[in-house]
PDB file of N, CA and C in Angstrom:
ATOM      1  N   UNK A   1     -15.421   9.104  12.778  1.00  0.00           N
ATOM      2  CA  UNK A   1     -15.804   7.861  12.147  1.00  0.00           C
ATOM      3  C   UNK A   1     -15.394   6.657  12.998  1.00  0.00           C
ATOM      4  N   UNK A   2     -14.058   6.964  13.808  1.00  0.00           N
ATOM      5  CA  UNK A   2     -13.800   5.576  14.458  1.00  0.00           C
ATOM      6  C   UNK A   2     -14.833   5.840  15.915  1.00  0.00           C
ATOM      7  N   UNK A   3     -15.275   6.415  16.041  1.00  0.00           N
ATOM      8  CA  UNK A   3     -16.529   6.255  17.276  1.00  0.00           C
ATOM      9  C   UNK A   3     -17.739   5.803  17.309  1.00  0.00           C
ATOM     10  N   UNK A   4     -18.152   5.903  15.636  1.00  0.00           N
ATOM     11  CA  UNK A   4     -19.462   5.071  15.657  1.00  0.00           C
ATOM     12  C   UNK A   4     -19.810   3.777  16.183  1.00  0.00           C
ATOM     13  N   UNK A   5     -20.765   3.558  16.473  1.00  0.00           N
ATOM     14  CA  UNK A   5     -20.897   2.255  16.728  1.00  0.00           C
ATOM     15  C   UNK A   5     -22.143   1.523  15.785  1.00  0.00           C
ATOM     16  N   UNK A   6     -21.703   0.313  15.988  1.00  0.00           N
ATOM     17  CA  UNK A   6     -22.692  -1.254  15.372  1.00  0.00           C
ATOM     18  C   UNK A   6     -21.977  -1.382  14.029  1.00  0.00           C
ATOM     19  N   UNK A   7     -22.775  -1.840  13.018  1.00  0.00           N
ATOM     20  CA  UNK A   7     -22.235  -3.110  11.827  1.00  0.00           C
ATOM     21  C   UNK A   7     -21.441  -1.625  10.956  1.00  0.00           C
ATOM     22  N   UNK A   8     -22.480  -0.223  10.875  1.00  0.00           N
ATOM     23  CA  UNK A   8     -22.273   0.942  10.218  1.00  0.00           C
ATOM     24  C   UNK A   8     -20.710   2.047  10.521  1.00  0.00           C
ATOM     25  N   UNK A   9     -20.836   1.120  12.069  1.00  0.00           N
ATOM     26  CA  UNK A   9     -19.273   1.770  12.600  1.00  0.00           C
ATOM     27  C   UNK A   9     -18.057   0.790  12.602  1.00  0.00           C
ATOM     28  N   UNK A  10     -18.620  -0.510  12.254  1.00  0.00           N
ATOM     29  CA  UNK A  10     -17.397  -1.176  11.692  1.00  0.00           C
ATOM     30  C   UNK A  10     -16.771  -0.969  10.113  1.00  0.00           C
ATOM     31  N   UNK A  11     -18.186  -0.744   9.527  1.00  0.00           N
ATOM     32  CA  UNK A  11     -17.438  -0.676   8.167  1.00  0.00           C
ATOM     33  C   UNK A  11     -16.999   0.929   7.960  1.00  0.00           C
ATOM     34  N   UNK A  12     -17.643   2.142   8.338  1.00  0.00           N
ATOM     35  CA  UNK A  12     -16.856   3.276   8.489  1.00  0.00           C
ATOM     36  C   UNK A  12     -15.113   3.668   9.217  1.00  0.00           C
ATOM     37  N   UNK A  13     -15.034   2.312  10.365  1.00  0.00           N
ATOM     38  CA  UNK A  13     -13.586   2.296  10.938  1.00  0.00           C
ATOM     39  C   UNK A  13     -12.732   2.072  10.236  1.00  0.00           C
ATOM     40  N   UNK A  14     -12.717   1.696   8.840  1.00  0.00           N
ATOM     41  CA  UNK A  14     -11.390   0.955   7.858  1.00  0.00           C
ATOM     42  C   UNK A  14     -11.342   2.240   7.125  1.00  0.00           C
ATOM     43  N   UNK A  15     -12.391   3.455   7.374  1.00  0.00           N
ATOM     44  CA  UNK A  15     -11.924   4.634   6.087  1.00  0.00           C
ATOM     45  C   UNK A  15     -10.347   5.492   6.972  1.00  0.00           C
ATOM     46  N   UNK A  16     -10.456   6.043   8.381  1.00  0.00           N
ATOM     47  CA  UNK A  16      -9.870   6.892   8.950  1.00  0.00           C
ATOM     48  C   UNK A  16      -8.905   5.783   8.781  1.00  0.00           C
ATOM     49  N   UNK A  17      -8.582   4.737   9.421  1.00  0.00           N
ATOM     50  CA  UNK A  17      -7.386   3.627   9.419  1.00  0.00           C
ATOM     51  C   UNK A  17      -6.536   3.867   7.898  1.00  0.00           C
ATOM     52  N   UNK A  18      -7.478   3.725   7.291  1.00  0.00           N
ATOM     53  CA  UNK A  18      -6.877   3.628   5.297  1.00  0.00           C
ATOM     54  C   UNK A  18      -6.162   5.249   5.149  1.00  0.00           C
ATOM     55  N   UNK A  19      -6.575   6.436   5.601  1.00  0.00           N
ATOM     56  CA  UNK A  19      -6.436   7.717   5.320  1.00  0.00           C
ATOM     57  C   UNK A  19      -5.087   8.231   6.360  1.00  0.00           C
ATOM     58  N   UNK A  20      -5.224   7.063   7.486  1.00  0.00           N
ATOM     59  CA  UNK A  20      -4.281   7.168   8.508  1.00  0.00           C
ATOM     60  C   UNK A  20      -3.149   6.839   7.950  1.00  0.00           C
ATOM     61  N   UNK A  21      -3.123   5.747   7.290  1.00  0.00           N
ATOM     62  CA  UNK A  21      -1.618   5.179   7.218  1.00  0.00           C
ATOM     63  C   UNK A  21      -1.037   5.347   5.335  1.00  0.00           C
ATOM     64  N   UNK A  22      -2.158   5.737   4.742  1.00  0.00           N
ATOM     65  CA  UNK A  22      -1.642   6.887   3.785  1.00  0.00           C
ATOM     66  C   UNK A  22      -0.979   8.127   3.956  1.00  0.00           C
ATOM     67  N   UNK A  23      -1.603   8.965   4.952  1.00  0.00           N
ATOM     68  CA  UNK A  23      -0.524   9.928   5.234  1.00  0.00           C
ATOM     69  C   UNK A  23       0.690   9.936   5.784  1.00  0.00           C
ATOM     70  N   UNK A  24       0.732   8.412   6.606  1.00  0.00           N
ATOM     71  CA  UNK A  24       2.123   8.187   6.852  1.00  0.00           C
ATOM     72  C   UNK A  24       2.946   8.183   6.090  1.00  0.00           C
ATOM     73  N   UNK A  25       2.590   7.100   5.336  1.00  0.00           N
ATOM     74  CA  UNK A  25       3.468   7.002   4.027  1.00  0.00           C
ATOM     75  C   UNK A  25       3.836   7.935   3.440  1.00  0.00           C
ATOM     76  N   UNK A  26       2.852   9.054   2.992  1.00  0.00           N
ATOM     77  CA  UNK A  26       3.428  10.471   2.368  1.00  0.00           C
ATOM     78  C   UNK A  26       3.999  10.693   3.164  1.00  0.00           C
ATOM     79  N   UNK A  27       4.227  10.839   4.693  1.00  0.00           N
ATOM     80  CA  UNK A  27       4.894  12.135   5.123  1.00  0.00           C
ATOM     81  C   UNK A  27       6.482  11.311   5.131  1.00  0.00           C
ATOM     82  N   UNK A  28       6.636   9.786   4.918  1.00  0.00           N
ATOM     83  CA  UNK A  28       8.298   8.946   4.911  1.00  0.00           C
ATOM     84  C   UNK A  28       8.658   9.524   3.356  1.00  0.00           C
ATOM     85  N   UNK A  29       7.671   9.265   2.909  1.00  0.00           N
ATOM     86  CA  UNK A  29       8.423   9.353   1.132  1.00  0.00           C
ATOM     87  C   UNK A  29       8.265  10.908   1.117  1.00  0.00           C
ATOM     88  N   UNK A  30       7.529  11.762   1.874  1.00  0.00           N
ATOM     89  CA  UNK A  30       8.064  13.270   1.403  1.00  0.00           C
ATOM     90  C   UNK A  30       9.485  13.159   2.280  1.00  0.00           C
ATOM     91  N   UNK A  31       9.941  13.070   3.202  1.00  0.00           N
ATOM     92  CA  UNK A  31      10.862  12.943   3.965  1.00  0.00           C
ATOM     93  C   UNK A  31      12.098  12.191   3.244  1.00  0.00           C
ATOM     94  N   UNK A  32      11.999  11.002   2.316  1.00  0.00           N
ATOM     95  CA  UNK A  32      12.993  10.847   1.655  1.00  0.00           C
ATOM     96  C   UNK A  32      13.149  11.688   0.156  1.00  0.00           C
ATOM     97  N   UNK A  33      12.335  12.166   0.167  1.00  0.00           N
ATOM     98  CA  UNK A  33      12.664  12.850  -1.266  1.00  0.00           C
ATOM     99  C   UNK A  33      12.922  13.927  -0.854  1.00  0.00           C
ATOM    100  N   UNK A  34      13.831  14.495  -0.293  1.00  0.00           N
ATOM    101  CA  UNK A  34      14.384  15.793   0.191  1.00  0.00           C
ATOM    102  C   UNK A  34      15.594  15.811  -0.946  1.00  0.00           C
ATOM    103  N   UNK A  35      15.155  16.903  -2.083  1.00  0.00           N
ATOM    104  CA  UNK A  35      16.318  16.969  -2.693  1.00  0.00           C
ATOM    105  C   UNK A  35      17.532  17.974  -1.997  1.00  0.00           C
ATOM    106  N   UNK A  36      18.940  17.606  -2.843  1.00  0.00           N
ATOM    107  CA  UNK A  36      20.193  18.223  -2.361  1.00  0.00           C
ATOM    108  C   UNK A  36      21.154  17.720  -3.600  1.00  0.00           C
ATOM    109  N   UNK A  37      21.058  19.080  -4.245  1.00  0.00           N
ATOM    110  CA  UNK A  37      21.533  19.323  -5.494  1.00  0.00           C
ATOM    111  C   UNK A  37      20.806  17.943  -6.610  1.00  0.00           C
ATOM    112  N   UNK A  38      21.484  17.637  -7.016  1.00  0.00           N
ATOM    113  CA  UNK A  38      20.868  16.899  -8.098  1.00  0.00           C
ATOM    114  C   UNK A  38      20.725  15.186  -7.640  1.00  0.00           C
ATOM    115  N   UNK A  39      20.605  14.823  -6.208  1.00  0.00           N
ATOM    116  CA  UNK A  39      20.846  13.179  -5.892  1.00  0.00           C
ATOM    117  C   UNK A  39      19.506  13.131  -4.864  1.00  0.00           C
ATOM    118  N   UNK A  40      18.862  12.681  -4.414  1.00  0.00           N
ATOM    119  CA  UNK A  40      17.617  12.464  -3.685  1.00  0.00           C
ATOM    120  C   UNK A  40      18.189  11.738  -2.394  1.00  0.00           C
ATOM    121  N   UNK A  41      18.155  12.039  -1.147  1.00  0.00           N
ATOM    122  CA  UNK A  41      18.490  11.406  -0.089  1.00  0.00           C
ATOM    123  C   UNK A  41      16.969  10.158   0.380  1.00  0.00           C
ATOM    124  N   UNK A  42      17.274   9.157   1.198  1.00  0.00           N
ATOM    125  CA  UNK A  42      16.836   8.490   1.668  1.00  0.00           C
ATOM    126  C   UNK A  42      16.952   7.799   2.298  1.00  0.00           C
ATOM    127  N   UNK A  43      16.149   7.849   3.671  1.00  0.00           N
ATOM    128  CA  UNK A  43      16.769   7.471   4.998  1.00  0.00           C
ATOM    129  C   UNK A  43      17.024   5.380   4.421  1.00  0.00           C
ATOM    130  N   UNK A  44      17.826   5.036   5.558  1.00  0.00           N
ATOM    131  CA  UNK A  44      18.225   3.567   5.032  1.00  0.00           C
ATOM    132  C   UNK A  44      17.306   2.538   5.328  1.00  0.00           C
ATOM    133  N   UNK A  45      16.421   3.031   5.847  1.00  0.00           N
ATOM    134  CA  UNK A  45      15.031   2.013   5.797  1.00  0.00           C
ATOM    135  C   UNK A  45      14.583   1.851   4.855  1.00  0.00           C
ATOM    136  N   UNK A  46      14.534   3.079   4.050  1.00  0.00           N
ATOM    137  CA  UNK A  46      14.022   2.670   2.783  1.00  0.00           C
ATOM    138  C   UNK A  46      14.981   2.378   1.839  1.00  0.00           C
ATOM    139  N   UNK A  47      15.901   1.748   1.501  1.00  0.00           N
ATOM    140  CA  UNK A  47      16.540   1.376   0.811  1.00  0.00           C
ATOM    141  C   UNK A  47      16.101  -0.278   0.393  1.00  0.00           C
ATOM    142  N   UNK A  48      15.993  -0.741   1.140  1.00  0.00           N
ATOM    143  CA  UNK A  48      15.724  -2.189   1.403  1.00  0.00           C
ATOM    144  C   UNK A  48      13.989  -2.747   0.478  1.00  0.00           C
ATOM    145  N   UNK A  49      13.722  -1.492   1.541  1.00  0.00           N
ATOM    146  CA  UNK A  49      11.991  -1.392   0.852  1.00  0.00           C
ATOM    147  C   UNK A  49      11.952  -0.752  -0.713  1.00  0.00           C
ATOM    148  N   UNK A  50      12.448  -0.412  -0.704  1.00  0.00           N
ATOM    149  CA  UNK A  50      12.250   0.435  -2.555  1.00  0.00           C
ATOM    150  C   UNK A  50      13.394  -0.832  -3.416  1.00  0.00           C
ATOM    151  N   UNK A  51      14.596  -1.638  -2.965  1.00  0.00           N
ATOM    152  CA  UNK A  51      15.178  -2.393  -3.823  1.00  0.00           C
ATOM    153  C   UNK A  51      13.856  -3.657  -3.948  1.00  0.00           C
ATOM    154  N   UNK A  52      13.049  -4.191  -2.857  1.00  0.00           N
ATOM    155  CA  UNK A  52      12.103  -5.062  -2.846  1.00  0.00           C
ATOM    156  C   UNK A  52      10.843  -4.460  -3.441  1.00  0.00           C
ATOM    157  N   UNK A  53      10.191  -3.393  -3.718  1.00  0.00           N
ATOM    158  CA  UNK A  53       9.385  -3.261  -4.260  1.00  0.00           C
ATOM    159  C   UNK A  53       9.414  -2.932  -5.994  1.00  0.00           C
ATOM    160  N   UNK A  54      10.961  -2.701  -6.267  1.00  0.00           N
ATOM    161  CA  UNK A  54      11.758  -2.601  -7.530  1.00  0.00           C
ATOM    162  C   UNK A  54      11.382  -4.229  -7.908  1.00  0.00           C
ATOM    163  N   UNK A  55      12.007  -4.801  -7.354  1.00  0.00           N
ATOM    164  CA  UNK A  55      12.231  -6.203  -8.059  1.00  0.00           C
ATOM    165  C   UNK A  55      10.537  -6.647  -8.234  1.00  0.00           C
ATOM    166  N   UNK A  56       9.823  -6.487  -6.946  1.00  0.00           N
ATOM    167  CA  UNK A  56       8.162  -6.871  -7.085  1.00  0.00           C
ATOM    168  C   UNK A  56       7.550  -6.674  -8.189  1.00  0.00           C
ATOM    169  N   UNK A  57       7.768  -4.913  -8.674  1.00  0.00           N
ATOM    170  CA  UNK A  57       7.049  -4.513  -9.906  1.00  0.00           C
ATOM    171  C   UNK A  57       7.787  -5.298 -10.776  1.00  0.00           C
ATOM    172  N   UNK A  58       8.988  -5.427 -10.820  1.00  0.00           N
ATOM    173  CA  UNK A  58       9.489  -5.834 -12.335  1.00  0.00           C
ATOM    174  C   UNK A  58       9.032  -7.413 -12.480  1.00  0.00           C
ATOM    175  N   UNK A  59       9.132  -8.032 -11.516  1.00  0.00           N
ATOM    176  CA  UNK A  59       8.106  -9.478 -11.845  1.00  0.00           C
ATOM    177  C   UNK A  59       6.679  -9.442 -11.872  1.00  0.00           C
ATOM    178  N   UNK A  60       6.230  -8.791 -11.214  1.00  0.00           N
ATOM    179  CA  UNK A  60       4.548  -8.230 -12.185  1.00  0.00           C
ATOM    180  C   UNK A  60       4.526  -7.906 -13.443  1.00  0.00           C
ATOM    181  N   UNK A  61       5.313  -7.281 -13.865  1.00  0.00           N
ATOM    182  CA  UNK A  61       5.048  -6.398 -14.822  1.00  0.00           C
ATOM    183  C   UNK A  61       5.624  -7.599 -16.415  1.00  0.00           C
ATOM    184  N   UNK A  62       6.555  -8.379 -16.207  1.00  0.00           N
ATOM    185  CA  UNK A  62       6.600  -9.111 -16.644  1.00  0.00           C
ATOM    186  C   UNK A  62       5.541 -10.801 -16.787  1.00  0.00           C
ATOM    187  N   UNK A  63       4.758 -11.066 -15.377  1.00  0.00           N
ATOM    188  CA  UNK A  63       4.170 -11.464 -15.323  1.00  0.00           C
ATOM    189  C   UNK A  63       2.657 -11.117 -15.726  1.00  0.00           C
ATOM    190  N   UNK A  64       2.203 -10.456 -16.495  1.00  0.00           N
ATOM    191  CA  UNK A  64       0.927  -9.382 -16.032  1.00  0.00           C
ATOM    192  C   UNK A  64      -0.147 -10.364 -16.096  1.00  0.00           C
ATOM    193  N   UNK A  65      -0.390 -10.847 -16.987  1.00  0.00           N
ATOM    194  CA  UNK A  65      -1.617 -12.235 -16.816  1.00  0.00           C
ATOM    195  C   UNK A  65      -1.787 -12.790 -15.727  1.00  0.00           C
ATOM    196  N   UNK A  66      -0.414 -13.771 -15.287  1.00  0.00           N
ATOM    197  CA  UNK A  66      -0.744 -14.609 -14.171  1.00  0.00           C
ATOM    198  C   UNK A  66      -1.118 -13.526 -12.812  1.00  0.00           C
ATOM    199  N   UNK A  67      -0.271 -12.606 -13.274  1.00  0.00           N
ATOM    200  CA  UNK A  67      -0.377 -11.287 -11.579  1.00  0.00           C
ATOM    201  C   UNK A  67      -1.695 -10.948 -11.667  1.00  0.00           C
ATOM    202  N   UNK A  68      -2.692 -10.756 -12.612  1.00  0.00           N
ATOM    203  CA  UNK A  68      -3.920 -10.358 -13.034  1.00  0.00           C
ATOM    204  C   UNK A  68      -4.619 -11.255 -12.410  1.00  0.00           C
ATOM    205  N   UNK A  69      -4.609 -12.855 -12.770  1.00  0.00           N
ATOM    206  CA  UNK A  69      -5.170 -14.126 -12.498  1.00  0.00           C
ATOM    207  C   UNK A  69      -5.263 -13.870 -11.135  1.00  0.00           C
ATOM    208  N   UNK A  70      -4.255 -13.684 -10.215  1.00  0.00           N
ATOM    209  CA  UNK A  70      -3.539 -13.714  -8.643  1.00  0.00           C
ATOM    210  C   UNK A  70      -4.914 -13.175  -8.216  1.00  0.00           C
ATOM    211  N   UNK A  71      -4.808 -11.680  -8.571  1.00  0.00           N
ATOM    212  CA  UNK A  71      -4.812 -10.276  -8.066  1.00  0.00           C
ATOM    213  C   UNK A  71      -6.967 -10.768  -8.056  1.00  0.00           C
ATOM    214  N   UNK A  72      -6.744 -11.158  -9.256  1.00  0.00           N
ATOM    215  CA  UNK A  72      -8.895 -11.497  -9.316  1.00  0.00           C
ATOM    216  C   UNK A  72      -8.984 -12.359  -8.834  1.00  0.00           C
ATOM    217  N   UNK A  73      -8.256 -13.781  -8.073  1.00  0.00           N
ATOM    218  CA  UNK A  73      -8.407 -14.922  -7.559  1.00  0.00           C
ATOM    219  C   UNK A  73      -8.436 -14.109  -6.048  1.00  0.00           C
ATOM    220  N   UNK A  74      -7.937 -13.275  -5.332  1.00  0.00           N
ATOM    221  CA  UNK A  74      -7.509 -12.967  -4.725  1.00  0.00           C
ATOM    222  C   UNK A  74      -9.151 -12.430  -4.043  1.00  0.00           C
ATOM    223  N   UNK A  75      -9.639 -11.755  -5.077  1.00  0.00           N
ATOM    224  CA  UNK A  75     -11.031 -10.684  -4.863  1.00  0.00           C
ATOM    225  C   UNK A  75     -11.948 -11.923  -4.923  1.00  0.00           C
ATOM    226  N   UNK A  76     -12.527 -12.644  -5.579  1.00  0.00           N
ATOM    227  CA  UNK A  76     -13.342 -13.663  -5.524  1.00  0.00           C
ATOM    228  C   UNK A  76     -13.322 -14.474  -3.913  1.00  0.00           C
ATOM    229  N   UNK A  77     -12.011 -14.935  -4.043  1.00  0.00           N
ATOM    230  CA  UNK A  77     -11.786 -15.650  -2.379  1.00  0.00           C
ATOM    231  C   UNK A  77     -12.316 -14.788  -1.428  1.00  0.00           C
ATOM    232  N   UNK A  78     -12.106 -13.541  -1.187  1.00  0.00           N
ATOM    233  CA  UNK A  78     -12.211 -12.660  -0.353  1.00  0.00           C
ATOM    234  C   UNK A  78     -14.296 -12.271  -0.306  1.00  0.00           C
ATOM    235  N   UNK A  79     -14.384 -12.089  -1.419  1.00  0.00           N
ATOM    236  CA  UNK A  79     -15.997 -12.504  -1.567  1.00  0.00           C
ATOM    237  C   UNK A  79     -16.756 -13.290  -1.079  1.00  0.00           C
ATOM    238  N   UNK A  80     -16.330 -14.996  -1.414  1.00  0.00           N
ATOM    239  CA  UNK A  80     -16.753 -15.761  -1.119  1.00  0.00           C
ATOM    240  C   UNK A  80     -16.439 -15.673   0.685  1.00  0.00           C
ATOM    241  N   UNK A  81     -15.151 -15.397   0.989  1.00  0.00           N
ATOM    242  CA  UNK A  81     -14.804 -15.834   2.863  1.00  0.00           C
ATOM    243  C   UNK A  81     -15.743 -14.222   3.300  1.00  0.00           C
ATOM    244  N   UNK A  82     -15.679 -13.478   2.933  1.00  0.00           N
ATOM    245  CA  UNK A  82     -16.853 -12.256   3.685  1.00  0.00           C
ATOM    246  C   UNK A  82     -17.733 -12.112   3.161  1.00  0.00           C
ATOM    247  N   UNK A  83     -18.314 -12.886   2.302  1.00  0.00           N
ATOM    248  CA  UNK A  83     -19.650 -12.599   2.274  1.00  0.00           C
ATOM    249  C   UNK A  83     -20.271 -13.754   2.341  1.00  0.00           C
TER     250      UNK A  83
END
């Protein structure tokens, strides 16, 4: 898919990219979830990243309207600037 070429091989290049860096991600978070006995290890990179994505959800989740508002303001803009 990333070899095609013209307008059909640009928009096919964002699938392998998207599938690429999903499996990364699985293979860090299978890698920190290595259990050992009853406590979950995780390398210290992710510590930082999981206390910041802790706090993220919990102000979404408390926010959900305005995060909603964001999240569809977000898709419209993106409409209007690419298309």
């Amino acid at each position: 898919m990333l070899i095609m070429s013209g307008s059909t091989g640009e928009f096919f290049a964002q699938v392998p990219k998207a599938v690429t860096f999903a499996l990364i991600a699985s293979l860090i978070e299978c890698l920190a979830d290595e259990e050992q006995g009853k406590h979950t290890r995780e390398p210290a990179f992710m510590r930082p990243l999981r206390r910041w994505t802790d706090k993220f959800l919990s102000v979404v989740a408390r926010f959900r309207f305005i995060s909603l508002t964001v999240v569809f303001g977000a898709f419209i803009s993106a409409l209007f600037i690419l298309g």
